[in-house]
Protein backbone atom coordinates (compact mmCIF):
# COMPACT_ATOMS: atom_id res chain seq x y z
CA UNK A 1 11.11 31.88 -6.30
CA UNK A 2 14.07 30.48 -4.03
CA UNK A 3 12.63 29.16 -0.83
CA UNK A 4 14.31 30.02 2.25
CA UNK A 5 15.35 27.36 4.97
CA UNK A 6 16.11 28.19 8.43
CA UNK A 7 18.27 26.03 10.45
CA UNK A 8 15.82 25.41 13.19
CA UNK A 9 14.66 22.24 15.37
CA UNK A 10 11.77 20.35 14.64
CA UNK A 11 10.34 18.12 12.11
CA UNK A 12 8.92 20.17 9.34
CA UNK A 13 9.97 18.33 6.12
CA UNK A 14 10.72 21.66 4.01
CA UNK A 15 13.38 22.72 6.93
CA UNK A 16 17.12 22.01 6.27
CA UNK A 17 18.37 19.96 9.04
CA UNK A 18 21.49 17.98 9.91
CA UNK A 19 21.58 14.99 8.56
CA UNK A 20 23.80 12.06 7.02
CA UNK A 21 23.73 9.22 4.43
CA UNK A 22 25.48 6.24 6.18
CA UNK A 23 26.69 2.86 5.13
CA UNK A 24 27.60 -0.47 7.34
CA UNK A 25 30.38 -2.88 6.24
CA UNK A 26 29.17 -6.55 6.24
CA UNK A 27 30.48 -9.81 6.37
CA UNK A 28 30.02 -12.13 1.88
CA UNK A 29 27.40 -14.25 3.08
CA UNK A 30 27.12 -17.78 0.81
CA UNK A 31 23.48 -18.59 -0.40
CA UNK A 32 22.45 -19.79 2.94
CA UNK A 33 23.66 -16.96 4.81
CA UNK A 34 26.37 -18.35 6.18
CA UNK A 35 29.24 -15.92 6.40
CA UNK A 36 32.28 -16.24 3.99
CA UNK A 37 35.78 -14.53 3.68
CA UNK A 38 35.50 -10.86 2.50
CA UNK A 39 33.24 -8.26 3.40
CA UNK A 40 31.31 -5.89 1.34
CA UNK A 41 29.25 -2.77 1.11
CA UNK A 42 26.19 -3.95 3.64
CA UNK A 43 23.78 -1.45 3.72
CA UNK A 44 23.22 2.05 2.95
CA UNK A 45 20.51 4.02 4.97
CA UNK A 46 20.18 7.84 6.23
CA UNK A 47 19.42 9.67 9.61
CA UNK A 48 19.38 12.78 11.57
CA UNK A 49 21.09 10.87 13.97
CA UNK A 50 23.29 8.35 12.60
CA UNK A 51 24.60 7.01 16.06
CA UNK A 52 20.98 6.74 17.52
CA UNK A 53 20.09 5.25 14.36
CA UNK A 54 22.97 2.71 14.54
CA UNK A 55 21.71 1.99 17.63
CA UNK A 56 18.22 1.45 16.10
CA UNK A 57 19.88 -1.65 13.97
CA UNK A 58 21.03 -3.02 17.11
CA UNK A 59 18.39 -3.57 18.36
CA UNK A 60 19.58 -1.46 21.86
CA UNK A 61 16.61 1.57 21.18
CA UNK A 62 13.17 1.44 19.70
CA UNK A 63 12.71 2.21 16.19
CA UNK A 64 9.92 5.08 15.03
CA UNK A 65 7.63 2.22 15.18
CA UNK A 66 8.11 1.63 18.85
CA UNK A 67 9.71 -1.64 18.12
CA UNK A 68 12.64 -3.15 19.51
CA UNK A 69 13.95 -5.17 16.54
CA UNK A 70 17.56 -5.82 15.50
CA UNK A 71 18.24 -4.94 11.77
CA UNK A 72 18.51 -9.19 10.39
CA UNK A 73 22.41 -8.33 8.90
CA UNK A 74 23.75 -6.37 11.87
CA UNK A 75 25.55 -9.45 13.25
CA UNK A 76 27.70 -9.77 9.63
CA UNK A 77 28.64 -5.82 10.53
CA UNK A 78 32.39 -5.01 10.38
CA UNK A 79 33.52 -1.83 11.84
CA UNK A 80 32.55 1.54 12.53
CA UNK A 81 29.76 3.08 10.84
CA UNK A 82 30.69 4.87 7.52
CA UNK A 83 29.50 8.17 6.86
CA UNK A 84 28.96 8.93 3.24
CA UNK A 85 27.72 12.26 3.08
CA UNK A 86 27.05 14.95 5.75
CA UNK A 87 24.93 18.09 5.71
CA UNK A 88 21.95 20.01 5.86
CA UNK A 89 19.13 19.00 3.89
CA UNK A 90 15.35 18.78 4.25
CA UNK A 91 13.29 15.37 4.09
CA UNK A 92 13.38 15.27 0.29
CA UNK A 93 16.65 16.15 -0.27
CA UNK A 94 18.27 13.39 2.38
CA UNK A 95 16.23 11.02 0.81
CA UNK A 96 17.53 11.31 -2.49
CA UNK A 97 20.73 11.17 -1.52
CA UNK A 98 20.10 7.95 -0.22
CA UNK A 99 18.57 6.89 -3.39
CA UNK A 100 21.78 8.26 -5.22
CA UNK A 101 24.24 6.41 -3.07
CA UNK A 102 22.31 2.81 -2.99
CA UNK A 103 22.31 3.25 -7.01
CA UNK A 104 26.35 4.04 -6.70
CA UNK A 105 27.42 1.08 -4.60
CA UNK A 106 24.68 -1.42 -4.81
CA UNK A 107 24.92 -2.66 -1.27
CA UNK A 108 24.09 -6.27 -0.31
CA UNK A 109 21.07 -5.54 2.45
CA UNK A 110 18.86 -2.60 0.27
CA UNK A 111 15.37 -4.10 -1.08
CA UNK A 112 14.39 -0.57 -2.15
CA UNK A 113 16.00 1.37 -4.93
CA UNK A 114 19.16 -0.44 -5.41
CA UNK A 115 19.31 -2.00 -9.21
CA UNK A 116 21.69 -5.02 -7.51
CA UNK A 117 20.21 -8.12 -8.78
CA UNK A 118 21.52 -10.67 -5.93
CA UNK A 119 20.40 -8.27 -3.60
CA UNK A 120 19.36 -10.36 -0.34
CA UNK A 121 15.62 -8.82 0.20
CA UNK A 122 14.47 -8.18 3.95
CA UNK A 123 12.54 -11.48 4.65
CA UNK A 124 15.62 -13.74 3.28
CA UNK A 125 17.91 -11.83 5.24
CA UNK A 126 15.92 -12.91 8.00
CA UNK A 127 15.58 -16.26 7.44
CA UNK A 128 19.40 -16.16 7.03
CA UNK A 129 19.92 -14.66 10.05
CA UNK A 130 17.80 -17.91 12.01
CA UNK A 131 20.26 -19.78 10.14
CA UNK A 132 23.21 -18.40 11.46
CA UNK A 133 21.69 -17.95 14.61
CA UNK A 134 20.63 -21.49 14.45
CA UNK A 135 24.34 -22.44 13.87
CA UNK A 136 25.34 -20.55 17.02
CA UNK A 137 22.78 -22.63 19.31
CA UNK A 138 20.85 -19.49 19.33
CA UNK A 139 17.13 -20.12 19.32
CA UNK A 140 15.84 -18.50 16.17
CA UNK A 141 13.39 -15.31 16.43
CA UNK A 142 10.04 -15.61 16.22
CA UNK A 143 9.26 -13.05 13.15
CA UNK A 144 6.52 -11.71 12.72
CA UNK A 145 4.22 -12.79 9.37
CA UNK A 146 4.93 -10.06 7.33
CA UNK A 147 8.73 -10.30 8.43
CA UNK A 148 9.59 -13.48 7.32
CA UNK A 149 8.25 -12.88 3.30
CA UNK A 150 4.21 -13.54 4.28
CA UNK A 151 2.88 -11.02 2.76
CA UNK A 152 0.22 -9.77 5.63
CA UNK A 153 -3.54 -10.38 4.42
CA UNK A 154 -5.01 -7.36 2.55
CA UNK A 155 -7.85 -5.62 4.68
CA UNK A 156 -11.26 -6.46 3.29
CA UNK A 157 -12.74 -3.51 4.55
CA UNK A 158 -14.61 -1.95 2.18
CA UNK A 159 -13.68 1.73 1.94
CA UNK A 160 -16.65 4.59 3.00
CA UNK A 161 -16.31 5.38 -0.69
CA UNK A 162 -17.58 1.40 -2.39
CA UNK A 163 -19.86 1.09 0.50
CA UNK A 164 -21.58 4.47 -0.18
CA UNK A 165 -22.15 3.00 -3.49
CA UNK A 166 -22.58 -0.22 -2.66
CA UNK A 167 -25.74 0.71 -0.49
CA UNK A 168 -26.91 3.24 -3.39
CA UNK A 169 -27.06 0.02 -5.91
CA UNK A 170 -28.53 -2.07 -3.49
CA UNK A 171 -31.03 0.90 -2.83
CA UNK A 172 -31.97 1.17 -6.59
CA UNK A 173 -32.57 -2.55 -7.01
CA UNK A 174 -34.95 -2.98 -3.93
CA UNK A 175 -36.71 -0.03 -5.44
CA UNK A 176 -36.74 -1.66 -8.72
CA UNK A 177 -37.91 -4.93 -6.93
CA UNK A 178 -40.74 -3.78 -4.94
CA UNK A 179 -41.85 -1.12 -7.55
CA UNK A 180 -42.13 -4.44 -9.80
CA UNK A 181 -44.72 -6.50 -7.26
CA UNK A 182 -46.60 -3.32 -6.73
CA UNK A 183 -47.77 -2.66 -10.40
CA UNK A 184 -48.44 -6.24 -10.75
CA UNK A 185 -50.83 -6.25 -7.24
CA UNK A 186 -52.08 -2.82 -8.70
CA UNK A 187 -52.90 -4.36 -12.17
CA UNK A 188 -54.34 -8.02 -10.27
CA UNK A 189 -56.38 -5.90 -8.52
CA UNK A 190 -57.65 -3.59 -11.34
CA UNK A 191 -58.17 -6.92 -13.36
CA UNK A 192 -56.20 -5.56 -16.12
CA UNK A 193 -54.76 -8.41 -18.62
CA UNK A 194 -51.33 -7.47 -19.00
CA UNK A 195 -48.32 -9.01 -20.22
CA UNK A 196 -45.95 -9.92 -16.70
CA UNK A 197 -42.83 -8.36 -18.72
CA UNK A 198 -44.50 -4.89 -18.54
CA UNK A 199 -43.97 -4.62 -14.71
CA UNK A 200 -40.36 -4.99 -14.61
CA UNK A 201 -39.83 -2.80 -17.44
CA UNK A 202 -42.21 0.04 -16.03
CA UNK A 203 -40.42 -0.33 -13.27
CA UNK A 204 -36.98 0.38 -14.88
CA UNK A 205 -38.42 3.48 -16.32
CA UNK A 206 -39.35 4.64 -13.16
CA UNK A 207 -36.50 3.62 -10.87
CA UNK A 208 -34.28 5.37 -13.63
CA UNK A 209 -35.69 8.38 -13.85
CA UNK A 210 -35.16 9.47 -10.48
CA UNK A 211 -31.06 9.53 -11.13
CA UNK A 212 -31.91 11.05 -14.29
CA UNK A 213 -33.59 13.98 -12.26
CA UNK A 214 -30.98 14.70 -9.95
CA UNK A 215 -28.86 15.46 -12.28
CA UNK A 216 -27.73 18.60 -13.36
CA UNK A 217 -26.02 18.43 -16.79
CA UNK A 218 -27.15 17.18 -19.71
CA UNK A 219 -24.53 14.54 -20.53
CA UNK A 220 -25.01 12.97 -17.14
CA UNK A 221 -28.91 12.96 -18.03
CA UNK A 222 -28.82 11.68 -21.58
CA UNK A 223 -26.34 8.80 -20.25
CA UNK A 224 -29.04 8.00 -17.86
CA UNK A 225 -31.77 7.91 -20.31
CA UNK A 226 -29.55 5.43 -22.71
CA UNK A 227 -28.70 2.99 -19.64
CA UNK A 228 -32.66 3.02 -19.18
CA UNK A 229 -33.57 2.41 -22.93
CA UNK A 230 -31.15 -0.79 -23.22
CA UNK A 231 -32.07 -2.50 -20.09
CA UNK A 232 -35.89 -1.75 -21.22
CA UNK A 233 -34.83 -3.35 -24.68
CA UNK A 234 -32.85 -6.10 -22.50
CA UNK A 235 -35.89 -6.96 -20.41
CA UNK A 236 -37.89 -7.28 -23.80
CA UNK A 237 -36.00 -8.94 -25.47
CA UNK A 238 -35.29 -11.50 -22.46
CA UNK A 239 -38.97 -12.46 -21.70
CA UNK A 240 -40.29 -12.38 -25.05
């Protein structure tokens, strides 16, 4: 079925817009980022807006972040911005004409998508840009850890998910645990002369079947049942 697009404001990503793939002319840069003779294709990008988001790379307007932060190469720029490719297209469709123009020209400043092996990724072109800045008398910026190629830390926050399951394990072997000490007080008291290895083990069987009973299909039950017959046969074996 062909979908129908409206040419209407907002946001919605299925909605045909204006929009433009753009590219900025930059300054060769030798390996320290120290600018050379020549220029070349800088960077390739693509907005709604391109002058607002020109603007964005200077650093003059926040970006959607609510940052402030000039774009690392936009003091190697040369010229006025080029537009590439102009029309309406939804969210998807400017996007991969993006992707179709950084694979065409390869420009310097693109970390994403672009097959150019000396591309200069976003963290060197910052510390590049403290060079030259550096080289100006300019005090260099103070990046932030994740802008300067330190990876940020990973959270360690276990998701609701693991920690659901986390507490269910932990549940199981407390069960196990105390279910263990309560046979053997049971059996002290009674006087019975038991081996100490039956305890744990009866209290495998027991903490085991009460998965095996919540569950409603067979091959969920019969799994249970064989996890439960090897760690009995474990537990044997191990204090025999």
């Amino acid at each position: 079925m062909t979908q129908t697009y409206w040419l209407i404001p907002g946001r919605r990503a299925d909605v045909r817009r204006p929009g433009a793939v753009y590219l900025h002319i930059t300054r060769r840069v030798d390996r320290y980022g120290m600018p050379v003779d020549g220029v070349e294709d800088g960077y390739v990008g693509r907005a709604r807006d391109v002058a607002r988001r020109t603007a964005q790379h200077a650093g003059l307007i926040p970006q959607r972040s609510g940052e402030i932060v000039e774009s690392a190469w936009f003091d190697l720029k040369e010229g006025e911005t080029v537009v590439l490719e102009s029309g309406l297209f939804t969210d998807a469709e400017l996007d991969e004409r993006e992707r179709a123009w950084i694979g065409k020209l390869r420009p310097r400043y693109n970390d994403r998508d672009n097959p150019r092996p000396d591309r200069i990724r976003k963290f060197e072109a910052r510390r590049h840009r403290d060079t030259r800045d550096a080289a100006r008398g300019l005090v260099p910026r103070q990046w932030e850890p994740s802008q300067i190629g330190v990876k940020p830390a990973k959270s360690r926050a276990m998701s609701a998910k693991w920690r659901r399951r986390r507490n269910v394990a932990l549940a199981y072997v407390g069960a196990w645990a105390g279910l263990t000490v309560l046979l053997w007080l049971l059996t002290a008291a009674a006087c019975a002369d038991l081996p100490w290895r039956t305890f744990p083990i009866a209290a495998t069987g027991a903490v085991g079947a009460f998965p095996m009973l919540r569950r409603s299909k067979k091959q969920e039950r019969l799994f249970i049942v064989v996890v439960v017959t090897v760690a009995c046969v474990l537990l044997w074996a191990a204090t025999d």
